[in-house]
PDB file of N, CA and C in Angstrom:
ATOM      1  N   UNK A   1     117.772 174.999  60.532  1.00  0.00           N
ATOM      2  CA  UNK A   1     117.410 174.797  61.919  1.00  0.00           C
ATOM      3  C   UNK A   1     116.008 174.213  62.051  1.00  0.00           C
ATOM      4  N   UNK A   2     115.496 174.373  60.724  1.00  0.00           N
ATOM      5  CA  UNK A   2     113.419 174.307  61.106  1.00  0.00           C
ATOM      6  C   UNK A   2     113.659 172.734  61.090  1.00  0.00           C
ATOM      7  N   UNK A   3     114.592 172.093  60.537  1.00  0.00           N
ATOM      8  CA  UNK A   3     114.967 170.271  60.291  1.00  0.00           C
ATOM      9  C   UNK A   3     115.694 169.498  61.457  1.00  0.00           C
ATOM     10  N   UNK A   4     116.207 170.413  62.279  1.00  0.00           N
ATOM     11  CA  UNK A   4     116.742 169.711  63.101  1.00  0.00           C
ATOM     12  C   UNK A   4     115.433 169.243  64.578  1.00  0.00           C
ATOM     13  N   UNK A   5     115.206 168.340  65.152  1.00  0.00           N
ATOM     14  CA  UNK A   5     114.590 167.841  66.071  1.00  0.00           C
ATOM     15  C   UNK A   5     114.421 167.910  67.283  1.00  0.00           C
ATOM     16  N   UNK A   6     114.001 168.765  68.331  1.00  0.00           N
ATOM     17  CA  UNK A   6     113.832 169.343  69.270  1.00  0.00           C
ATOM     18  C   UNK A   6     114.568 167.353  70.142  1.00  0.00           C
ATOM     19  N   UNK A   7     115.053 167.527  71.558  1.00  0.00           N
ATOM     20  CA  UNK A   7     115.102 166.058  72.302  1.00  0.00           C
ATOM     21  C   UNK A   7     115.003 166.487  73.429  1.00  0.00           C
ATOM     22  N   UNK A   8     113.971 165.635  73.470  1.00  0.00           N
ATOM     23  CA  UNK A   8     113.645 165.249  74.974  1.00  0.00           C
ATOM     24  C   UNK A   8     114.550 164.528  76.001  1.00  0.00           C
ATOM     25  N   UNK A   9     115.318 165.510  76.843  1.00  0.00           N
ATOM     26  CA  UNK A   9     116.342 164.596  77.942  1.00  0.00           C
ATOM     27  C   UNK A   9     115.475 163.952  78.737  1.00  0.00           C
ATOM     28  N   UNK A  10     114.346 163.843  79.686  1.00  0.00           N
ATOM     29  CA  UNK A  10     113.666 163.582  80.637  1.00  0.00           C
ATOM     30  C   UNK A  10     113.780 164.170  81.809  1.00  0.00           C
ATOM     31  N   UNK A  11     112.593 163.529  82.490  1.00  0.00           N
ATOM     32  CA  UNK A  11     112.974 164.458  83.811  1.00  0.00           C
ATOM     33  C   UNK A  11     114.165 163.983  84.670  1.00  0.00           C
ATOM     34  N   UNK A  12     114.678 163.338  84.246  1.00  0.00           N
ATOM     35  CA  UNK A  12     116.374 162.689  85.688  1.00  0.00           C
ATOM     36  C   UNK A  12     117.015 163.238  84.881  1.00  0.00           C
ATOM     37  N   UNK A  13     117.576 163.753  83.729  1.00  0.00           N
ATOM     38  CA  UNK A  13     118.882 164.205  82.830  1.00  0.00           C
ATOM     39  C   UNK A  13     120.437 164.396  83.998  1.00  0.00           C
ATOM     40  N   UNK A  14     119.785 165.228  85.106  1.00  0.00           N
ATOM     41  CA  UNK A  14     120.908 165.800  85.579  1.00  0.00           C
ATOM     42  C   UNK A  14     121.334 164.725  86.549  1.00  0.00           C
ATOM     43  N   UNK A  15     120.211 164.115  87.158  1.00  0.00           N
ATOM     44  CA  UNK A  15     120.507 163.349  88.483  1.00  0.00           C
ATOM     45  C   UNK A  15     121.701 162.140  87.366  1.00  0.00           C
ATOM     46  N   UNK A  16     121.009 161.629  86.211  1.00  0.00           N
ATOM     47  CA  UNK A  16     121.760 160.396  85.201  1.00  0.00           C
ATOM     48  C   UNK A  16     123.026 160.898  85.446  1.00  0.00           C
ATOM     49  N   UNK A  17     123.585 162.163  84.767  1.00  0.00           N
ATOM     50  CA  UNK A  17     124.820 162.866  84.182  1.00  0.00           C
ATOM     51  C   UNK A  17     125.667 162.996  85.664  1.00  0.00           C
ATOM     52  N   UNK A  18     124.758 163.310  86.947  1.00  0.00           N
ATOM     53  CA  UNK A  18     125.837 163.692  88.232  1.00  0.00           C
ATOM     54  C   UNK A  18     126.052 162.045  88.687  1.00  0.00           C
ATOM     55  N   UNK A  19     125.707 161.186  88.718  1.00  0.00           N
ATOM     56  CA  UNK A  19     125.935 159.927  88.687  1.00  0.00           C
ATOM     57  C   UNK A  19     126.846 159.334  87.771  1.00  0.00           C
ATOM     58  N   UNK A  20     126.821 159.412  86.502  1.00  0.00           N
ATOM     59  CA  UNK A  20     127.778 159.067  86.228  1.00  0.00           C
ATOM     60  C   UNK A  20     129.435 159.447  85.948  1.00  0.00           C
ATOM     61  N   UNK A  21     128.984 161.042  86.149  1.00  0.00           N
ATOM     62  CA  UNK A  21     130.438 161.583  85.929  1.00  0.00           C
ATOM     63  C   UNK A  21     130.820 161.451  87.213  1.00  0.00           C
ATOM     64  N   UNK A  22     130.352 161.043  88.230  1.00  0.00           N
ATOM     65  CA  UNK A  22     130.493 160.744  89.779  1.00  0.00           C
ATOM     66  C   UNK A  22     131.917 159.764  89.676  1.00  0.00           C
ATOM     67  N   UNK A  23     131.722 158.929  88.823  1.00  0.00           N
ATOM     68  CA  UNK A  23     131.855 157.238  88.834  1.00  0.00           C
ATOM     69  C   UNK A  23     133.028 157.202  87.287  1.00  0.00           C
ATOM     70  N   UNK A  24     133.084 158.569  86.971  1.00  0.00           N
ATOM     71  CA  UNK A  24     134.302 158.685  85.896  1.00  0.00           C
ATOM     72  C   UNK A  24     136.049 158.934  86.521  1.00  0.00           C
ATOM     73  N   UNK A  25     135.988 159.709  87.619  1.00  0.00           N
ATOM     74  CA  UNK A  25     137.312 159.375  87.673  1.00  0.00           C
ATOM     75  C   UNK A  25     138.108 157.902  88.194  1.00  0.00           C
ATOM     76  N   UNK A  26     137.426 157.284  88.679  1.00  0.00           N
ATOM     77  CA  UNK A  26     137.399 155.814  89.158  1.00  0.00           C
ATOM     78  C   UNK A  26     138.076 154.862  87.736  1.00  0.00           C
ATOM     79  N   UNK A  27     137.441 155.359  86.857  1.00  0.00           N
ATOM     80  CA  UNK A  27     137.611 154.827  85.488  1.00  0.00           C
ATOM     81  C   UNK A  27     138.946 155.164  84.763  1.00  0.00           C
ATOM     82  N   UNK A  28     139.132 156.354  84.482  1.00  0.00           N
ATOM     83  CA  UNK A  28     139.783 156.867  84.167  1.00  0.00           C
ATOM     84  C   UNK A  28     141.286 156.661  85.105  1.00  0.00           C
ATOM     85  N   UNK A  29     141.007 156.432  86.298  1.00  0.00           N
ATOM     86  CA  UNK A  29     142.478 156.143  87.091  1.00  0.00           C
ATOM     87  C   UNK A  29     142.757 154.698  86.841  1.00  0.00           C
ATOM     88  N   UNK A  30     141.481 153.675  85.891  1.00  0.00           N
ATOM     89  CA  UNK A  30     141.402 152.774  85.760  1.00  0.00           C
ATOM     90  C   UNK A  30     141.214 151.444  87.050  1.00  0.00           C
ATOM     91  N   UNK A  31     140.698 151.988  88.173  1.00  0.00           N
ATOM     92  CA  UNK A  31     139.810 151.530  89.476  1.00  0.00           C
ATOM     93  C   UNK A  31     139.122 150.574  89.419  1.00  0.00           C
ATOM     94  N   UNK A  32     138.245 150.803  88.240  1.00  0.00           N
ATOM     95  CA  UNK A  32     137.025 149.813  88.001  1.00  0.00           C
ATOM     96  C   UNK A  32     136.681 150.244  86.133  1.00  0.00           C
ATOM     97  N   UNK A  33     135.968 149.284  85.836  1.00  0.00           N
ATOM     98  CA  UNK A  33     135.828 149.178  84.723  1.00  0.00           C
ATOM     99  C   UNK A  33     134.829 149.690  84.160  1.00  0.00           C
ATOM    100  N   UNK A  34     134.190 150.441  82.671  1.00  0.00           N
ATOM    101  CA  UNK A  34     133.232 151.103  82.369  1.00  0.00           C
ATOM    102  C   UNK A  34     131.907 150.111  82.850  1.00  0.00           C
ATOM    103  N   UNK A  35     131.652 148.853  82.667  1.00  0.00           N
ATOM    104  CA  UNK A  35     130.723 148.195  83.292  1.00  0.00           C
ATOM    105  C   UNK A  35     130.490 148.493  84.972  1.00  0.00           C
ATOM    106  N   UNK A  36     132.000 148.695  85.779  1.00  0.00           N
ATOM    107  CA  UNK A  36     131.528 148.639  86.798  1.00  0.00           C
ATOM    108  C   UNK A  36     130.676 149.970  87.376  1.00  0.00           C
ATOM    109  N   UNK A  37     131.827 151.134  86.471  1.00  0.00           N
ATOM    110  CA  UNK A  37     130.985 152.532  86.844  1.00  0.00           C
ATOM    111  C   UNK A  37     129.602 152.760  85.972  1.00  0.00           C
ATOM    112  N   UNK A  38     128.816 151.802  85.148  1.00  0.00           N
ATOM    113  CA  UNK A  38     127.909 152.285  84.842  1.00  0.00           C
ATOM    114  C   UNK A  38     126.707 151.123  85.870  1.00  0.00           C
ATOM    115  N   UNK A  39     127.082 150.618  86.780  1.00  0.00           N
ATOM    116  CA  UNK A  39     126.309 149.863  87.470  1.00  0.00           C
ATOM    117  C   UNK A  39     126.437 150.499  88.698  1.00  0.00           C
ATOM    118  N   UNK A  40     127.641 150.969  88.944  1.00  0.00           N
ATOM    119  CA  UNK A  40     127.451 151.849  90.050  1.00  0.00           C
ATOM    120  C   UNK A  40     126.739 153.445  90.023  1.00  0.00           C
ATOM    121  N   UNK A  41     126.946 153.825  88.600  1.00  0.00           N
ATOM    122  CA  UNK A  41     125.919 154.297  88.163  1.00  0.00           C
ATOM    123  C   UNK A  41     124.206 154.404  88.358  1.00  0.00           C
ATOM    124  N   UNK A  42     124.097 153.144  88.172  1.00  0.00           N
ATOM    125  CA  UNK A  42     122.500 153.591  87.959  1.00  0.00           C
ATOM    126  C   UNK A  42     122.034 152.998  89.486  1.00  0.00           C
ATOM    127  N   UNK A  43     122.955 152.354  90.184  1.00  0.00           N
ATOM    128  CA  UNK A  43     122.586 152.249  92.028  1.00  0.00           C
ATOM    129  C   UNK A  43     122.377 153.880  92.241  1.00  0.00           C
ATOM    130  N   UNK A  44     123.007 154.773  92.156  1.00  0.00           N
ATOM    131  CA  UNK A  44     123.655 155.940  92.203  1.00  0.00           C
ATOM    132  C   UNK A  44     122.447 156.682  91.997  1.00  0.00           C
ATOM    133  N   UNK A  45     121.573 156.152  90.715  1.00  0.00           N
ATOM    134  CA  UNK A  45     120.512 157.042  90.204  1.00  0.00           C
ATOM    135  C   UNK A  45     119.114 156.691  91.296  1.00  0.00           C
ATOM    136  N   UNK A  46     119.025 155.541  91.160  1.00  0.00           N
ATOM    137  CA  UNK A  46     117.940 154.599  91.809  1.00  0.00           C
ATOM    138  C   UNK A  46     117.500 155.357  92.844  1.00  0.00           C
ATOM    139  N   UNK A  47     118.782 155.688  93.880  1.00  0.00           N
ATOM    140  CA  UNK A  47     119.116 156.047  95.295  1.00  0.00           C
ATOM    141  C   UNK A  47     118.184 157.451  95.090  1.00  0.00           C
ATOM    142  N   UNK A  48     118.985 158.008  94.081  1.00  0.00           N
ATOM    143  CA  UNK A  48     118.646 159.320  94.108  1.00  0.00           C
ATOM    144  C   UNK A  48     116.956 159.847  93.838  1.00  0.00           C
ATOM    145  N   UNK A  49     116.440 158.545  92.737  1.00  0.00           N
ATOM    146  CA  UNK A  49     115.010 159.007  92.412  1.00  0.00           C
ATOM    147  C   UNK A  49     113.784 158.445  92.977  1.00  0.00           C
ATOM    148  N   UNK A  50     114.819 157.187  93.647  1.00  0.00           N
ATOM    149  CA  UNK A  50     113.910 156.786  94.659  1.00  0.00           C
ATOM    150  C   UNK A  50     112.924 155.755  94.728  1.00  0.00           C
ATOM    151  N   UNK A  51     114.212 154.735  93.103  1.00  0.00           N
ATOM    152  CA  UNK A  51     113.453 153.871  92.929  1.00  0.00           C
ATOM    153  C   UNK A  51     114.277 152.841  93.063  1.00  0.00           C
TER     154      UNK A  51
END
C-alpha cells in the first residue's frame, strides 16, 4: 500500500461525473453518440462551474 499513489480528483470531480453520467443514458439508448454526450458534457460542466 506504502507504493501505491495517493490521486488527486480536483475540485469539480463530482460536478465532471454528474454531467456526464447525466448524458449516459442518451448513449446507451444510442440517441447521440459518445462524442455528442461528452460535448454535451462539458456544456453541462461549464454551466455548472461557471465558466
Amino acid at each position: 500500500m506504502k507504493n501505491i499513489p495517493s490521486v488527486d480528483f480536483g475540485l469539480y470531480t463530482y460536478e465532471a461525473d454528474a454531467a456526464i453520467m447525466a448524458n449516459m443514458p442518451d448513449v446507451y439508448s444510442g440517441k447521440i453518440t459518445v462524442e455528442e454526450a461528452l460535448k454535451k458534457a462539458e456544456e453541462q460542466l461549464k454551466n455548472q462551474i461557471g465558466k
